[in-house]
Protein backbone atom coordinates (compact mmCIF):
# COMPACT_ATOMS: atom_id res chain seq x y z
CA UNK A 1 -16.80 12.67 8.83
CA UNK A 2 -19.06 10.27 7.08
CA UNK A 3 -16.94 7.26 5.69
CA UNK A 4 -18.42 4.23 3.20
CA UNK A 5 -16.92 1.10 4.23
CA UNK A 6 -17.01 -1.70 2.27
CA UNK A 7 -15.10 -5.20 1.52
CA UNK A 8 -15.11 -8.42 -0.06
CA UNK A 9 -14.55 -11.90 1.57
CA UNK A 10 -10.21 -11.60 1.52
CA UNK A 11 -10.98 -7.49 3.22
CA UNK A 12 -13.96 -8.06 5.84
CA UNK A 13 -11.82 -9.17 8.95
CA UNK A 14 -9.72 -5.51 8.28
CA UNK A 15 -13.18 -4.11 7.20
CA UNK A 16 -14.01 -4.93 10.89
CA UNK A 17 -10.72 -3.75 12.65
CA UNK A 18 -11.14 -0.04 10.51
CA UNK A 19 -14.84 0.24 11.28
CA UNK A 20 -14.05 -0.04 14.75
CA UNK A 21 -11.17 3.15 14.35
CA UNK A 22 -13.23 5.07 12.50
CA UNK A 23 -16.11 4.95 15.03
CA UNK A 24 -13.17 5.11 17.92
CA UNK A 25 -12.09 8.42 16.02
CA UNK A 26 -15.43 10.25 16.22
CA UNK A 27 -16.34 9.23 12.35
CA UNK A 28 -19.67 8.28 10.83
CA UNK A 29 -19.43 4.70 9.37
CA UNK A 30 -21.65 4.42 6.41
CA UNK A 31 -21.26 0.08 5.80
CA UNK A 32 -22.07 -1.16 2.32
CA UNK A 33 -21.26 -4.67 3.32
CA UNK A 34 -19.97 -7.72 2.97
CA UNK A 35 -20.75 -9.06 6.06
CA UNK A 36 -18.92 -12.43 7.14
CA UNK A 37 -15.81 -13.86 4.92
CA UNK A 38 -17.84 -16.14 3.00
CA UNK A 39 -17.12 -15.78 -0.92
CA UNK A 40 -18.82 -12.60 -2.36
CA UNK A 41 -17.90 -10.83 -5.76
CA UNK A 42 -16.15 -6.79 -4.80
CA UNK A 43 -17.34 -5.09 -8.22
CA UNK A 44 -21.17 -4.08 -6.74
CA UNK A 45 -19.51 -3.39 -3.49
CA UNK A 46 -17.35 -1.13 -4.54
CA UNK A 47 -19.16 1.00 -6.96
CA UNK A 48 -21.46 1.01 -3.83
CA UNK A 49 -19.36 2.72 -2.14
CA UNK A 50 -18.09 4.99 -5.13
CA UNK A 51 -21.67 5.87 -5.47
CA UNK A 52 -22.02 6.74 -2.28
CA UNK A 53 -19.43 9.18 -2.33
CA UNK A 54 -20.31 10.84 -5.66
CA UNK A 55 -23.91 11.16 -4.61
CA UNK A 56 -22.64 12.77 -1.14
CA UNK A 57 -23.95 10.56 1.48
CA UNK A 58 -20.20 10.10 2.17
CA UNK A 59 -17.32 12.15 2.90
CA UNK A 60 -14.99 9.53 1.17
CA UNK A 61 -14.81 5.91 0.81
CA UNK A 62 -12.99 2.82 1.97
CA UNK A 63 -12.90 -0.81 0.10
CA UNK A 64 -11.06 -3.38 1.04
CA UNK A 65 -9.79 -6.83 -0.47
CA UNK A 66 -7.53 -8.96 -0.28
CA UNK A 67 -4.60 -6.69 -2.37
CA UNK A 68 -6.96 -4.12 -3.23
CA UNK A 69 -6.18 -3.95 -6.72
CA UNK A 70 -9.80 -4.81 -8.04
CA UNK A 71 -11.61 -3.27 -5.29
CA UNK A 72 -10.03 0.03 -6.60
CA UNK A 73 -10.24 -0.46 -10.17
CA UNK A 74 -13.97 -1.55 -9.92
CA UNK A 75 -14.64 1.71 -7.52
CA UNK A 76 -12.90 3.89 -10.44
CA UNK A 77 -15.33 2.97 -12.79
CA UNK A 78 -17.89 5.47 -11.09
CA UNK A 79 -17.69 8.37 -12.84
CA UNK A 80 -16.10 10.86 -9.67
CA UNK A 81 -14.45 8.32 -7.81
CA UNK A 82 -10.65 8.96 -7.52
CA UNK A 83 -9.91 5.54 -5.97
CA UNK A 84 -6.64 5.00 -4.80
CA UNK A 85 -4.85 2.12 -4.02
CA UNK A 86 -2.66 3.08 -0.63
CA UNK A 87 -0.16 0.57 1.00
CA UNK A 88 1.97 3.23 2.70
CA UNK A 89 1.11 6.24 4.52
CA UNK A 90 3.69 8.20 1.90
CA UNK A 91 1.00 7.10 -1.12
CA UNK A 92 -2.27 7.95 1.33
CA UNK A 93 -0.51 11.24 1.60
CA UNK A 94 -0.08 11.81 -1.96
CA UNK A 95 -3.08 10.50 -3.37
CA UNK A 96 -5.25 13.35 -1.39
CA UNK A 97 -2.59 16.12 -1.17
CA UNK A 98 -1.67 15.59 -5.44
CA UNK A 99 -4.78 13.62 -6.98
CA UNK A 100 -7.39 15.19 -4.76
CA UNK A 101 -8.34 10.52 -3.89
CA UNK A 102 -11.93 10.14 -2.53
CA UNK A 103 -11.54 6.52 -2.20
CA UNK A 104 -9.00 4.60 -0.09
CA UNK A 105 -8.40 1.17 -1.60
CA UNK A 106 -6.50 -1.18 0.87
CA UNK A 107 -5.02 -4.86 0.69
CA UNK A 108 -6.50 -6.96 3.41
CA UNK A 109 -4.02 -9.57 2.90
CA UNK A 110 -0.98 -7.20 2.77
CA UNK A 111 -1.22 -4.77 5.80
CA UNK A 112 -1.36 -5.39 9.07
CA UNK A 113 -4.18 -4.25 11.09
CA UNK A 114 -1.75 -1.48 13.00
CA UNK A 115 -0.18 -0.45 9.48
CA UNK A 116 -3.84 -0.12 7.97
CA UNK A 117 -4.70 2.26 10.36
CA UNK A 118 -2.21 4.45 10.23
CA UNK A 119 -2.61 4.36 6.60
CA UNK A 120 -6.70 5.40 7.05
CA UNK A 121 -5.59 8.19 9.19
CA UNK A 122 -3.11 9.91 6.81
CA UNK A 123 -5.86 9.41 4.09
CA UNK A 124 -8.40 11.28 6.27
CA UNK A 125 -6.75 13.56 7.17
CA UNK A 126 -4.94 14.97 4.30
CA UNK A 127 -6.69 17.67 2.28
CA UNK A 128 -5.71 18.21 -1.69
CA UNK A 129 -2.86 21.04 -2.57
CA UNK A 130 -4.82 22.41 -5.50
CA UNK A 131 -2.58 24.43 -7.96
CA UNK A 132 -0.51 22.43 -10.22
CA UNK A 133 -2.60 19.36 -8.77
CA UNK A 134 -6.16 20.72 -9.57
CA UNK A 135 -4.96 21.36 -13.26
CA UNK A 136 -4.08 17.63 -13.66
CA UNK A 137 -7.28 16.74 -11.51
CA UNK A 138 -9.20 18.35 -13.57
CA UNK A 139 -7.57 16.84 -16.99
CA UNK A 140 -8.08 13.48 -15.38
CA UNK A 141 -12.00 14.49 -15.06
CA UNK A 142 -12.39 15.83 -18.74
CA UNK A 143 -11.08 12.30 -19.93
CA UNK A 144 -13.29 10.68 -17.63
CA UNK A 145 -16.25 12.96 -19.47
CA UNK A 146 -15.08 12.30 -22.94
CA UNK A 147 -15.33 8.29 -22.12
CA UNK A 148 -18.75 8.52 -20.32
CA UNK A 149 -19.98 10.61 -23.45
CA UNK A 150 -20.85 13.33 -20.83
């Protein structure tokens, strides 16, 4: 599977640690950045990454921050992108099996490394229910339409 990483200064040291078990587990590691934990603003990363997803250069997408809030709300803003921010492996689980999530949005400053991965895992490997979930999907996508003007 082909996975876009990316992270701001609070997520690259878990950017690093998830790269690594992604590659470990066989998966293509597309890396939109940042590179060292010097200060860097998440928005351009993350729509980066959205984009990259949309577009289909990636299977789904990773960002990481420090709680992951903004990284997920500035990778929602790319019209596709079902980010979704996971801190469990319940609410991995649920965001692909019910809302269909193409982006995992983690908190670099909440999980630990062991916790994080186990979290990633769920997330990939969890496919979307459809049924009563693709109706409500798909609701979610014609608001997303009526606000682009598309």
């Amino acid at each position: 599977m082909r996975i876009a990483l990316g992270a701001d200064h609070a997520g690259y040291p878990l950017k690093l640690a998830v790269a690594k078990h992604l590659v470990d587990h066989g998966h293509e590691v597309i890396d939109l950045g940042t590179d060292s934990e010097e200060s860097v603003d998440y928005p351009p990363i993350c729509a980066a990454v959205g984009r990259s997803v949309v577009g289909g250069e990636a299977d789904l997408g990773i960002v990481i921050g420090g709680s992951g809030q903004g990284e997920q709300i500035a990778a929602n803003k790319v019209h596709g992108v079902r980010a979704a921010l996971c801190l469990s492996e319940f609410t991995a689980r649920l965001a692909r099996e019910h809302n269909d999530a193409n982006v995992l949005s983690l908190g670099g400053r909440i999980l630990a490394d062991a916790y994080a991965m186990a979290i990633v895992d769920v997330f990939l490997t969890t496919g979307f229910e459809g049924g009563r979930h693709e109706r409500r999907v798909n609701q979610v996508a014609e608001i997303e339409k009526e606000e682009c003007g598309k």
